[in-house]
C-alpha atoms as a PDB file:
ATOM      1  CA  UNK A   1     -14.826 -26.846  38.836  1.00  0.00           C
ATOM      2  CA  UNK A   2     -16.565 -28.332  36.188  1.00  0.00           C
ATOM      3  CA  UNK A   3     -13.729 -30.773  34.708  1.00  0.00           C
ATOM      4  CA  UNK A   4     -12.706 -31.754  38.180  1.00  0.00           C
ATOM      5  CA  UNK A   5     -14.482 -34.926  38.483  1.00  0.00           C
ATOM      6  CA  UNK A   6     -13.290 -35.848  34.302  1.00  0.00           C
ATOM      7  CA  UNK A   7      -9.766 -34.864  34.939  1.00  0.00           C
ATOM      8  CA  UNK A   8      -9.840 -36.990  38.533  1.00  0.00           C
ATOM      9  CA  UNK A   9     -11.209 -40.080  36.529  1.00  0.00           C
ATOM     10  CA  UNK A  10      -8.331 -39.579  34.021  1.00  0.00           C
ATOM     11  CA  UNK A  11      -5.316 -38.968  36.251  1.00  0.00           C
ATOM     12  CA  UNK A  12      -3.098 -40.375  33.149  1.00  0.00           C
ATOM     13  CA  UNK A  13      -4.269 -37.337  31.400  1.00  0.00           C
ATOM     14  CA  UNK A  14      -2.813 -34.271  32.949  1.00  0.00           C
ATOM     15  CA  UNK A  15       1.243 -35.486  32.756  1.00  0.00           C
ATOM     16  CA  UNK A  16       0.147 -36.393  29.461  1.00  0.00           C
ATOM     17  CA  UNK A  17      -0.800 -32.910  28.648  1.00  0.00           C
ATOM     18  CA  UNK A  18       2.527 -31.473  30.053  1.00  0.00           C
ATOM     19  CA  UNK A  19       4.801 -34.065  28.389  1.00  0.00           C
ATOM     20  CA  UNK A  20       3.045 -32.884  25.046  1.00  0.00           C
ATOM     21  CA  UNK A  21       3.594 -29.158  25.769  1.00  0.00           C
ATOM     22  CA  UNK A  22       7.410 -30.226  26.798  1.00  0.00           C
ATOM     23  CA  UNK A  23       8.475 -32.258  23.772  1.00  0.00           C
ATOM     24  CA  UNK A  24       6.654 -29.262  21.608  1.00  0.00           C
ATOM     25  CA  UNK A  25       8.791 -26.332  23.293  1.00  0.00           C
ATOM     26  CA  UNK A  26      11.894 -28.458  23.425  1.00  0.00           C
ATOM     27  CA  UNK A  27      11.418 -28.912  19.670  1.00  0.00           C
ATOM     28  CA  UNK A  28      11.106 -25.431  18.801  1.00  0.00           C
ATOM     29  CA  UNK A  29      14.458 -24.108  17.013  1.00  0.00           C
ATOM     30  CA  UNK A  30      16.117 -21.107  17.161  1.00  0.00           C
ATOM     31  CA  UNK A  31      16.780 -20.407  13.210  1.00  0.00           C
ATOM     32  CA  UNK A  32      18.879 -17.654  11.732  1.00  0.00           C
ATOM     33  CA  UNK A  33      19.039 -16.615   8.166  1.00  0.00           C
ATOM     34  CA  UNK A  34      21.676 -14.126   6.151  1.00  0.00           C
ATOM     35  CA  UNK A  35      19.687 -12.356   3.696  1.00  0.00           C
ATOM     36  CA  UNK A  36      22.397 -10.274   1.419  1.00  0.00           C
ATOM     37  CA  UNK A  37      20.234  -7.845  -0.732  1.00  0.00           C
ATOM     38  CA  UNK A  38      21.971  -6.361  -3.918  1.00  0.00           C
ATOM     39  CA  UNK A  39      20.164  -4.168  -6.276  1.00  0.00           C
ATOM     40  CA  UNK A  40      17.132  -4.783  -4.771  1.00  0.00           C
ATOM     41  CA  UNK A  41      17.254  -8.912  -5.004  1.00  0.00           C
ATOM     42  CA  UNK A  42      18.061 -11.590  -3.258  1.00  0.00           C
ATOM     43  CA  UNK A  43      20.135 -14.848  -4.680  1.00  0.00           C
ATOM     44  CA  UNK A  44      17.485 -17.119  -6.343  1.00  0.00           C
ATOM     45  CA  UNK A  45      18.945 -19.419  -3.209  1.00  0.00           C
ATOM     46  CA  UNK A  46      17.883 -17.111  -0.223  1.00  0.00           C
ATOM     47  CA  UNK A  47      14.014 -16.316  -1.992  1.00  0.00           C
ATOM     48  CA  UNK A  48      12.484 -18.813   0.150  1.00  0.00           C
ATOM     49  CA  UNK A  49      12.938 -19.355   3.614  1.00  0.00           C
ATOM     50  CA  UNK A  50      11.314 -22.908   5.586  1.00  0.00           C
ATOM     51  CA  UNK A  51      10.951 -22.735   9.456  1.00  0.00           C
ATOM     52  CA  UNK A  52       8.331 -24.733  12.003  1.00  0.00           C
ATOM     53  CA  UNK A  53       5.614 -23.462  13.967  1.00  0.00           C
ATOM     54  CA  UNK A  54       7.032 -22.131  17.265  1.00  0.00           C
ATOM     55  CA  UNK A  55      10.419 -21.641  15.603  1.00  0.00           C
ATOM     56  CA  UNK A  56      12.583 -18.594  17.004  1.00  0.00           C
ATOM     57  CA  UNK A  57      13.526 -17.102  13.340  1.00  0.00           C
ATOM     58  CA  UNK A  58      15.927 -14.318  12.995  1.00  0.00           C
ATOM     59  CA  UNK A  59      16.414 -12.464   9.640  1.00  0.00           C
ATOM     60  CA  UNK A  60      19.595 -10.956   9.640  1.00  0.00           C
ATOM     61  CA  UNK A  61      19.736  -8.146   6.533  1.00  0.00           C
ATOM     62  CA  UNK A  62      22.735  -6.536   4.677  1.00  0.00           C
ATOM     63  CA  UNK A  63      21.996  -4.239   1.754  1.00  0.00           C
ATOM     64  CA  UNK A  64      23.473  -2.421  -0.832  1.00  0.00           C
ATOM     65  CA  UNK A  65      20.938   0.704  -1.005  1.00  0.00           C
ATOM     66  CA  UNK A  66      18.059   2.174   1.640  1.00  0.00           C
ATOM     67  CA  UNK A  67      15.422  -0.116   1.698  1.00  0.00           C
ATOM     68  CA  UNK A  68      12.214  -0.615   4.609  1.00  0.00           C
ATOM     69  CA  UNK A  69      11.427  -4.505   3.880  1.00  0.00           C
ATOM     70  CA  UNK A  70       7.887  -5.680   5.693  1.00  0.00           C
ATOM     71  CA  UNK A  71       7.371  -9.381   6.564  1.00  0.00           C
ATOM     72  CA  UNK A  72       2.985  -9.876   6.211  1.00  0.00           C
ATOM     73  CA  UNK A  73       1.234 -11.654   8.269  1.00  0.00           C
ATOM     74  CA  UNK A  74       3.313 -10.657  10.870  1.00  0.00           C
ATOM     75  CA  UNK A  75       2.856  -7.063  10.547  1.00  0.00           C
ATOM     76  CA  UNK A  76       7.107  -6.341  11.125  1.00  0.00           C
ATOM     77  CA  UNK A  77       8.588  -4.089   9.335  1.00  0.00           C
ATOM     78  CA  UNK A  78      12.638  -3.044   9.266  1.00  0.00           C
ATOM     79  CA  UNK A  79      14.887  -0.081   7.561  1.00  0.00           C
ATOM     80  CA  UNK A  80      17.876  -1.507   5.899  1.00  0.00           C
ATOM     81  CA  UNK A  81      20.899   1.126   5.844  1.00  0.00           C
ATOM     82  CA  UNK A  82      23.670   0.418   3.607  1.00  0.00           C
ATOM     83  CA  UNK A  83      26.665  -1.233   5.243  1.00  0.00           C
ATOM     84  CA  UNK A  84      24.640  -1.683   8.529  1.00  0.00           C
ATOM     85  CA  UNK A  85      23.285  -5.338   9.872  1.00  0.00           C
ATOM     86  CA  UNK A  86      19.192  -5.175  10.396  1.00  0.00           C
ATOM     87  CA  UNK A  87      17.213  -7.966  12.719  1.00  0.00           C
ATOM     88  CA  UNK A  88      14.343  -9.095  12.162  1.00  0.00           C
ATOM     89  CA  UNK A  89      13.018 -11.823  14.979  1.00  0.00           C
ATOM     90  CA  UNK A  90      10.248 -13.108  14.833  1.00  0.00           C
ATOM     91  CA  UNK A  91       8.651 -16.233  16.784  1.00  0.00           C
ATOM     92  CA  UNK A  92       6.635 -18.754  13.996  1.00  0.00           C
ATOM     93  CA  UNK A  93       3.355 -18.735  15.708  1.00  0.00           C
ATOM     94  CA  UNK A  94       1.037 -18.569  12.095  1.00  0.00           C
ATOM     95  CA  UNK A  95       1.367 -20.885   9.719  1.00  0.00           C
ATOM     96  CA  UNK A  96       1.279 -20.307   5.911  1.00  0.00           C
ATOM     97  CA  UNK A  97       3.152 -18.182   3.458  1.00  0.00           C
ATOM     98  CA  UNK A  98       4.603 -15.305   4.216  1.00  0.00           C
ATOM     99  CA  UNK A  99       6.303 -12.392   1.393  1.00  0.00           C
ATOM    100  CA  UNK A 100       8.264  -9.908   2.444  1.00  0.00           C
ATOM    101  CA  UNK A 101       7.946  -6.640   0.498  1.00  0.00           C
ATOM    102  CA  UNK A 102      10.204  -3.565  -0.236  1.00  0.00           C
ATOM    103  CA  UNK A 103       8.035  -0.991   0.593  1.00  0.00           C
ATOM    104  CA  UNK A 104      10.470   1.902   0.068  1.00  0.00           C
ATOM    105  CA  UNK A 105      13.312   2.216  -1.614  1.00  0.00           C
ATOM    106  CA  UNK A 106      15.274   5.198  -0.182  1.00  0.00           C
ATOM    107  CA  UNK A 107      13.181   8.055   0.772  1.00  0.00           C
ATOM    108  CA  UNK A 108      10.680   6.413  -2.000  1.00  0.00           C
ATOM    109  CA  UNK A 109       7.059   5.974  -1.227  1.00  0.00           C
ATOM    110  CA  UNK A 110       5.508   2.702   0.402  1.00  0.00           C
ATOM    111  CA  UNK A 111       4.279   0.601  -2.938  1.00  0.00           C
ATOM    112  CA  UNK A 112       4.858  -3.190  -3.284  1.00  0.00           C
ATOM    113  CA  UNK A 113       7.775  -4.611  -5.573  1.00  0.00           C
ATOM    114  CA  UNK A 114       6.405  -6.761  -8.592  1.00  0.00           C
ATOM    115  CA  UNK A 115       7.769 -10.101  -6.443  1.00  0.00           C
ATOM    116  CA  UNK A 116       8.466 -10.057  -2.987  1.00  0.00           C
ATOM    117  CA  UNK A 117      11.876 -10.528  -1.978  1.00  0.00           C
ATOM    118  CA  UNK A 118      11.426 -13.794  -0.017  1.00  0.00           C
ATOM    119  CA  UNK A 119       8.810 -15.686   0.894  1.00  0.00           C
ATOM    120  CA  UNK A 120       8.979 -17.038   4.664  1.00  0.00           C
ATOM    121  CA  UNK A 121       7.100 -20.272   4.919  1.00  0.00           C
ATOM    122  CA  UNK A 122       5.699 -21.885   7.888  1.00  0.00           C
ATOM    123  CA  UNK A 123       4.477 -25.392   8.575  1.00  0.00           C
ATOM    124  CA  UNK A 124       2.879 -27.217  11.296  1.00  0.00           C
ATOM    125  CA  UNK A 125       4.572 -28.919  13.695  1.00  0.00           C
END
């Protein structure tokens, strides 16, 4: 092996390298969110949503009409049913900003909203 001889020089290095990766998982939270959409919007409150890379995030969605909402960048999509509770987990891998779209409305067709309904943001850890 080729690193062998480096990593036997550095013995301090490898339970370095797994104290990192612990302290990293054992930061990671496991985030929920209540997202209540009426007439198509969210409360100005609820229109941005802050989690942490590696961050367990669950969307939980209520809605007042048929609605398919799609999170980008993470390529999830979900039907909301009226009077029914929709999940949407996802783990925070990317980092960045994310909308989430209506992309139907009903039995509608699949075009974008002016704004999207929420914007999921996602920063380093």
């Amino acid at each position: 092996m080729i690193f062998a001889p480096f990593l036997r020089t550095r013995s301090w290095l490898a339970p370095l390298l797994v104290a990192a990766a612990a302290v990293v998982s054992a930061s990671a939270a496991e985030l929920g969110f209540d997202l209540k959409v009426e007439r198509g919007r969210l409360p100005e409150n609820m229109r941005r949503i802050r989690v942490q890379q590696g961050d367990a995030v669950t969307l939980r969605w209520t809605s007042d009409q048929p609605l398919v909402v799609h999170l980008h960048g993470y390529d999830i999509e979900k039907r909301l049913a009226p009077g029914a509770v929709a999940e949407m987990k996802f783990t925070a891998y990317a980092t960045g900003r994310f909308p989430i779209h209506v992309h139907a409305r009903g039995a509608g067709g699949g075009a974008h909203e002016e704004a999207p309904l929420v914007n999921v943001e996602v920063y380093p850890r």
